[in-house]
Protein backbone atom coordinates (compact mmCIF):
# COMPACT_ATOMS: atom_id res chain seq x y z
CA UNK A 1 -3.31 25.67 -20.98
CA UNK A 2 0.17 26.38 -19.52
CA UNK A 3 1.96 24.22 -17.15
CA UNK A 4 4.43 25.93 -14.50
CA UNK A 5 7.86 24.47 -14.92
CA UNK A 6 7.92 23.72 -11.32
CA UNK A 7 5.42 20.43 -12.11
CA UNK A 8 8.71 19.15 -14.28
CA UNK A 9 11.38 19.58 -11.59
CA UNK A 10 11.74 16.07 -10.10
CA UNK A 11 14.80 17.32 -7.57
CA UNK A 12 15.31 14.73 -5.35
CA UNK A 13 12.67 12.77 -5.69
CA UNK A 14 14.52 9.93 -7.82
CA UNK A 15 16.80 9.81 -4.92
CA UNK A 16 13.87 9.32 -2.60
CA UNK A 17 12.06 7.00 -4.83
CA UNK A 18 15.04 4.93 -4.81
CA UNK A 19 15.36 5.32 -0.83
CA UNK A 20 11.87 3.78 -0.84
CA UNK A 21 12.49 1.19 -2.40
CA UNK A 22 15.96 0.19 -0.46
CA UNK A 23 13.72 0.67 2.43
CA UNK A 24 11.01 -1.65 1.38
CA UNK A 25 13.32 -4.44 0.39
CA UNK A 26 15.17 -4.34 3.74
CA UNK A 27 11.64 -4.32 5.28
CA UNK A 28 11.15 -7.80 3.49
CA UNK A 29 15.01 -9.07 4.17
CA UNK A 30 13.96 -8.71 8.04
CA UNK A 31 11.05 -9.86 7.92
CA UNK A 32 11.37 -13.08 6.45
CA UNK A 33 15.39 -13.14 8.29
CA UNK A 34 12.96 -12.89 11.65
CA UNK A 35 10.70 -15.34 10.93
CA UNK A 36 13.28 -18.12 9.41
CA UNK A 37 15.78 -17.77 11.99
CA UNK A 38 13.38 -17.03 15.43
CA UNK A 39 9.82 -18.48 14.28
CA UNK A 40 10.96 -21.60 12.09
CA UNK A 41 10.63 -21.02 8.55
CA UNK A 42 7.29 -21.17 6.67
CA UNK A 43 4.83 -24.22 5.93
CA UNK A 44 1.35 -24.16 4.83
CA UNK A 45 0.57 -27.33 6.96
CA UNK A 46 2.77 -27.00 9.72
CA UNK A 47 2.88 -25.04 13.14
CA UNK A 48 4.79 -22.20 10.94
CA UNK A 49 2.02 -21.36 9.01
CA UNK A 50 1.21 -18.39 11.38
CA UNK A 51 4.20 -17.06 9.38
CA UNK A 52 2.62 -17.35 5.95
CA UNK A 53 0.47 -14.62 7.22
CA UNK A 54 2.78 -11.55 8.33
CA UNK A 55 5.22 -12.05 5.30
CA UNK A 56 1.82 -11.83 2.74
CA UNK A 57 0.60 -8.68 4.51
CA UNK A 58 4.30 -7.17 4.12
CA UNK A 59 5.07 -8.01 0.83
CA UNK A 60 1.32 -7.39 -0.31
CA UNK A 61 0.03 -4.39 2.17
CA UNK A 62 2.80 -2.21 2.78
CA UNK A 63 5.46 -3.09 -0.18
CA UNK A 64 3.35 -3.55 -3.48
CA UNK A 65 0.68 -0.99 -2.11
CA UNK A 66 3.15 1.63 -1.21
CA UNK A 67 5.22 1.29 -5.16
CA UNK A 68 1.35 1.50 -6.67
CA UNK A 69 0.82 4.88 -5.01
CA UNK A 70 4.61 5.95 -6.63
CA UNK A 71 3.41 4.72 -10.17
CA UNK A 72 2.01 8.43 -10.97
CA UNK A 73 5.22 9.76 -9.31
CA UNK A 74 7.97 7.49 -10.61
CA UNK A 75 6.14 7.59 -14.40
CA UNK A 76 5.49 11.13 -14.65
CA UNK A 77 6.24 10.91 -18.83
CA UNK A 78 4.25 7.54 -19.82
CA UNK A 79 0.84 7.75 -21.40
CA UNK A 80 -1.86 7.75 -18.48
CA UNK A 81 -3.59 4.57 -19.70
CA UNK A 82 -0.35 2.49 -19.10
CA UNK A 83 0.21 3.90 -15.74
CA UNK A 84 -3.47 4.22 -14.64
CA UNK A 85 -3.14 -0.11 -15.98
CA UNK A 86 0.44 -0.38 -13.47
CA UNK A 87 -1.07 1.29 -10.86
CA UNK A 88 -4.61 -1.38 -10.41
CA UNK A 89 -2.07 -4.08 -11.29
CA UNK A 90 0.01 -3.37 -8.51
CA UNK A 91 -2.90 -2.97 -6.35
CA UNK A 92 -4.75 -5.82 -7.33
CA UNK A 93 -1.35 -8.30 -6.99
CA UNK A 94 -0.99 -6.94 -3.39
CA UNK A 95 -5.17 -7.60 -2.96
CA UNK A 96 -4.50 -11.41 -3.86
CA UNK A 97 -1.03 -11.99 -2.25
CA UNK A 98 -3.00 -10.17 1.20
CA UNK A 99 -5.62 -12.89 0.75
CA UNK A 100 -3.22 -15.54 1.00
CA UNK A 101 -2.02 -13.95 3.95
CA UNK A 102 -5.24 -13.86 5.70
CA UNK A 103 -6.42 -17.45 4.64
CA UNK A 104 -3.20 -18.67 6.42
CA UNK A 105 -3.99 -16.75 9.72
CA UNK A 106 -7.68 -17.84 10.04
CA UNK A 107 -7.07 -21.62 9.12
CA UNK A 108 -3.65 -21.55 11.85
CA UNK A 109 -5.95 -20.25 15.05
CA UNK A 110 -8.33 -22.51 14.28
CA UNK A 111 -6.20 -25.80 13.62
CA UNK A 112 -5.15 -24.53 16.78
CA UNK A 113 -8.14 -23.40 18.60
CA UNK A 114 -7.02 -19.72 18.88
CA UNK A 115 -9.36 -17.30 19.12
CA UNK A 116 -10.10 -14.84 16.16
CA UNK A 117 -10.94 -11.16 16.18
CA UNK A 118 -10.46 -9.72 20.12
CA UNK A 119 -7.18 -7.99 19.49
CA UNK A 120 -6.18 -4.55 18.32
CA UNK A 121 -4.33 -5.58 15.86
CA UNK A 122 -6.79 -7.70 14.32
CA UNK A 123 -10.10 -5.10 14.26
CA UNK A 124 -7.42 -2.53 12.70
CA UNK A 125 -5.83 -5.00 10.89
CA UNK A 126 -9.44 -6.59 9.08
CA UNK A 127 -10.74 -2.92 8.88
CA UNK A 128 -8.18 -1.91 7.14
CA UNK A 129 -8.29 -4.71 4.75
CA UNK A 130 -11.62 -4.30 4.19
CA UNK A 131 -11.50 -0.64 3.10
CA UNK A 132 -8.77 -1.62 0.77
CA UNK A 133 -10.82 -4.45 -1.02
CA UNK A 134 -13.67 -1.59 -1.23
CA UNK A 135 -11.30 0.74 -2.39
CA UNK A 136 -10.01 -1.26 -4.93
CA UNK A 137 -13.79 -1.95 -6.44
CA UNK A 138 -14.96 1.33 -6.64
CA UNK A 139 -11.62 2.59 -8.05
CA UNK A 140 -11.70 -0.01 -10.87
CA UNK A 141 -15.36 0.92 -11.83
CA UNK A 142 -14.89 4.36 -11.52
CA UNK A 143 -11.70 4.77 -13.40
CA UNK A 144 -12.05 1.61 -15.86
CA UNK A 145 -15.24 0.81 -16.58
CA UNK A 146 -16.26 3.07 -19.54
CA UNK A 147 -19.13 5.56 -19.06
CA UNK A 148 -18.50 7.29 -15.82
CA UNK A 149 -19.33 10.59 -15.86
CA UNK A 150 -16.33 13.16 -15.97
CA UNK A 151 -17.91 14.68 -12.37
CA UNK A 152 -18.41 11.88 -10.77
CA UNK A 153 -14.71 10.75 -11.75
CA UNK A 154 -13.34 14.21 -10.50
CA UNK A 155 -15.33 13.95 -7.31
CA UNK A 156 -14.01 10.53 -6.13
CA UNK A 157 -10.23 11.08 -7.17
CA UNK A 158 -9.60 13.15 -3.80
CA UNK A 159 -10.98 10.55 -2.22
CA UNK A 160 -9.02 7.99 -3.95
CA UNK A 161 -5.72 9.75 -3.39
CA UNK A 162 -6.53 10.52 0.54
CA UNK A 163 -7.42 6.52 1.08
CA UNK A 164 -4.60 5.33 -0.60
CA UNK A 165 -2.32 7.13 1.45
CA UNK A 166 -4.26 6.66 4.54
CA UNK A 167 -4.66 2.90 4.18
CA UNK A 168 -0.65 2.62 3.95
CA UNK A 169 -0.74 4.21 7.12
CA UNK A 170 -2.96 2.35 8.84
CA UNK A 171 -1.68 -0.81 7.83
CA UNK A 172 1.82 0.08 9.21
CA UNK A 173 0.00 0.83 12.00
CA UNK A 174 -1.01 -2.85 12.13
CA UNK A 175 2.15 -4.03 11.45
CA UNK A 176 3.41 -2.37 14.39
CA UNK A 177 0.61 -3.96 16.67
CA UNK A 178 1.30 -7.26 15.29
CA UNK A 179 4.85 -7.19 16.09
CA UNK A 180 4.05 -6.23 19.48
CA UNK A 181 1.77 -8.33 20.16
CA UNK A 182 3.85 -11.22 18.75
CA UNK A 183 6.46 -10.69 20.78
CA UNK A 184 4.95 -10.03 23.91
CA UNK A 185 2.99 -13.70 23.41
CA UNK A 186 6.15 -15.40 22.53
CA UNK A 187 8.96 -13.71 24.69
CA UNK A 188 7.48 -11.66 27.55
CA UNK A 189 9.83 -12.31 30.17
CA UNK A 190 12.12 -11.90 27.96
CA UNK A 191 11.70 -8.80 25.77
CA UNK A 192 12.35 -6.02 28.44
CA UNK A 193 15.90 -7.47 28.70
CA UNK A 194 16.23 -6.69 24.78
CA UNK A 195 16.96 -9.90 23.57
CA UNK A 196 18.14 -10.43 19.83
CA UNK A 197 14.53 -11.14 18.23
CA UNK A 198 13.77 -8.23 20.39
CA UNK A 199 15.68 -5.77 19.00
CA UNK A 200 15.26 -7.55 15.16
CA UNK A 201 11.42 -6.99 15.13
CA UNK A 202 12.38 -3.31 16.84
CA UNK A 203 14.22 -2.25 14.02
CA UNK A 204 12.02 -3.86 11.55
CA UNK A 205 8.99 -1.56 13.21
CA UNK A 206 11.37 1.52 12.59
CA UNK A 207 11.79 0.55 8.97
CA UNK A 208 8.48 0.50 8.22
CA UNK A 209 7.91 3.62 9.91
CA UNK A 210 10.83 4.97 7.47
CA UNK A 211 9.20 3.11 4.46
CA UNK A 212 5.63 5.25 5.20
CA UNK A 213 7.54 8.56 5.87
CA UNK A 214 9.26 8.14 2.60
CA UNK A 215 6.16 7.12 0.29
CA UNK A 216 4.38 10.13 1.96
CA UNK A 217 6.61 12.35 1.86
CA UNK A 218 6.75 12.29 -1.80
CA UNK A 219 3.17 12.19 -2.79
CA UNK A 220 2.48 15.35 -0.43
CA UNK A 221 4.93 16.92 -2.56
CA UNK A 222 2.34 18.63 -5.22
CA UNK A 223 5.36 19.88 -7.32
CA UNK A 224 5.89 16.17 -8.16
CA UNK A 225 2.13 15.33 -9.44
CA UNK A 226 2.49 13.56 -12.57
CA UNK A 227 1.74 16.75 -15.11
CA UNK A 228 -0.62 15.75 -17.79
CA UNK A 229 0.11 15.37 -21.34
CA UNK A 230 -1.21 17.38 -24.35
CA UNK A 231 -3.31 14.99 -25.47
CA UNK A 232 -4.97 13.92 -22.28
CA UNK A 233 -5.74 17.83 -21.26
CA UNK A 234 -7.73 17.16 -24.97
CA UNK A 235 -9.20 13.62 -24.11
CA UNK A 236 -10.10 15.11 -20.70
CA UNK A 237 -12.36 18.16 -22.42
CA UNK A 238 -13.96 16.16 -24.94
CA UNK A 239 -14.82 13.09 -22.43
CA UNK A 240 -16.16 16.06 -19.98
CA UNK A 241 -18.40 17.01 -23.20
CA UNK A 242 -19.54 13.75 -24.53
CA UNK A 243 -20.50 12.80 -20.82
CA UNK A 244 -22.00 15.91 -19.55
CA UNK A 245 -22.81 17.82 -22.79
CA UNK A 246 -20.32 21.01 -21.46
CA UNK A 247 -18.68 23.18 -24.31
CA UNK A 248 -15.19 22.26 -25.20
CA UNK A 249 -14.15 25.44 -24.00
CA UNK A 250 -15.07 24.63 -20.44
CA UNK A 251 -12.47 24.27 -17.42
């Protein structure tokens, strides 16, 4: 089968891969510059562990999940199994640092006797979360577990793609609630007169806006798909066989 050259051109996506990640690490800088120098630090025991919770999601939601969905992109020439293995790492780190996250949220309201569960943020932000944790389960037994059939695993991989990139999405979207919300609970008569934590979380929502334009941006590219090697196109066919019983000579 012959492969267009255009699926080798990577034009400027290294430059935009590397954008990302500048992006992504400045979205962590301000985060956790925000919440040391305005909120008081972190502490698992303490009155700061409400901060625990919105550096976890960052690093773990938006950071880690957004570099697993450039794995295919950035890797285009490694062996599939070694990516496909990055790629559920990645996920699965971001899974268990989000956890943390979540624990620390739940256990501060109600050291605290705040309510759970009646904001925006928080039905986006657990429905999100959810989806992702589903996500990651079917995607491991569909694409690890040995024995799937070859439609089956062709069926689901639109989906796959299309969740990934809408679950980044939504949890920026959550982000951006949160930070809203946080603010508007802590400074109200204060944030309309732009004070400096106003303007920090501000411009931390705008980089995460820039971090989700970048990542999708460059998997809607389809010239960048990671292009299949040789001997995958031939592992492909005869899985496709021993699964379905199809002729090697099949599409």
């Amino acid at each position: 089968m012959d492969e267009s050259p255009i699926h080798h051109r990577s034009g400027s996506m290294p430059y935009l891969v590397a954008a990302s990640q500048i992006l992504g690490v400045a979205v962590l800088a301000v985060t956790g510059s925000w919440l040391s120098q305005y909120r008081g630090g972190f502490s698992w025991d303490g009155p700061e562990q409400f901060n625990v919770h919105p550096i976890c999601m960052v690093l773990g939601m938006v950071f880690l999940c957004g570099d697993a969905l450039l794995v295919y992109r950035v890797f285009r020439h490694e062996t599939k199994k070694a990516t496909k293995i990055l790629h559920g790492a990645l996920h699965l780190m971001a899974l268990i640092i989000s956890v943390v996250g979540i624990v620390a949220v739940f256990q501060f309201h109600k050291k605290n006797a705040i309510p759970d569960m009646y904001s925006l943020h928080s039905w986006l932000g657990i429905t999100t979360f959810t989806l992702y944790i589903l996500q990651w389960i079917c995607s491991f037994m569909m694409f690890f577990v040995p024995g799937i059939a070859y439609t089956y695993k062709s069926q689901f991989k639109p989906l796959h793609v299309f969740l990934g990139l809408s679950l980044l999405v939504s949890t920026i979207a959550t982000c951006l609630l949160g930070l809203t919300e946080k603010l508007l609970f802590t400074i109200p008569d204060e944030y309309s007169k732009l004070p400096g934590e106003g303007v920090l979380c501000n411009s931390l929502g705008l980089l995460l806006v820039a971090f989700g334009l970048v990542i999708g941006y460059i998997l809607t590219r389809d010239e960048w798909r990671r292009p299949p090697l040789p001997e995958e196109q031939a592992l492909s066919i005869d899985f496709k066989t021993l699964t379905e019983g199809g002729s090697p000579t099949e599409p």
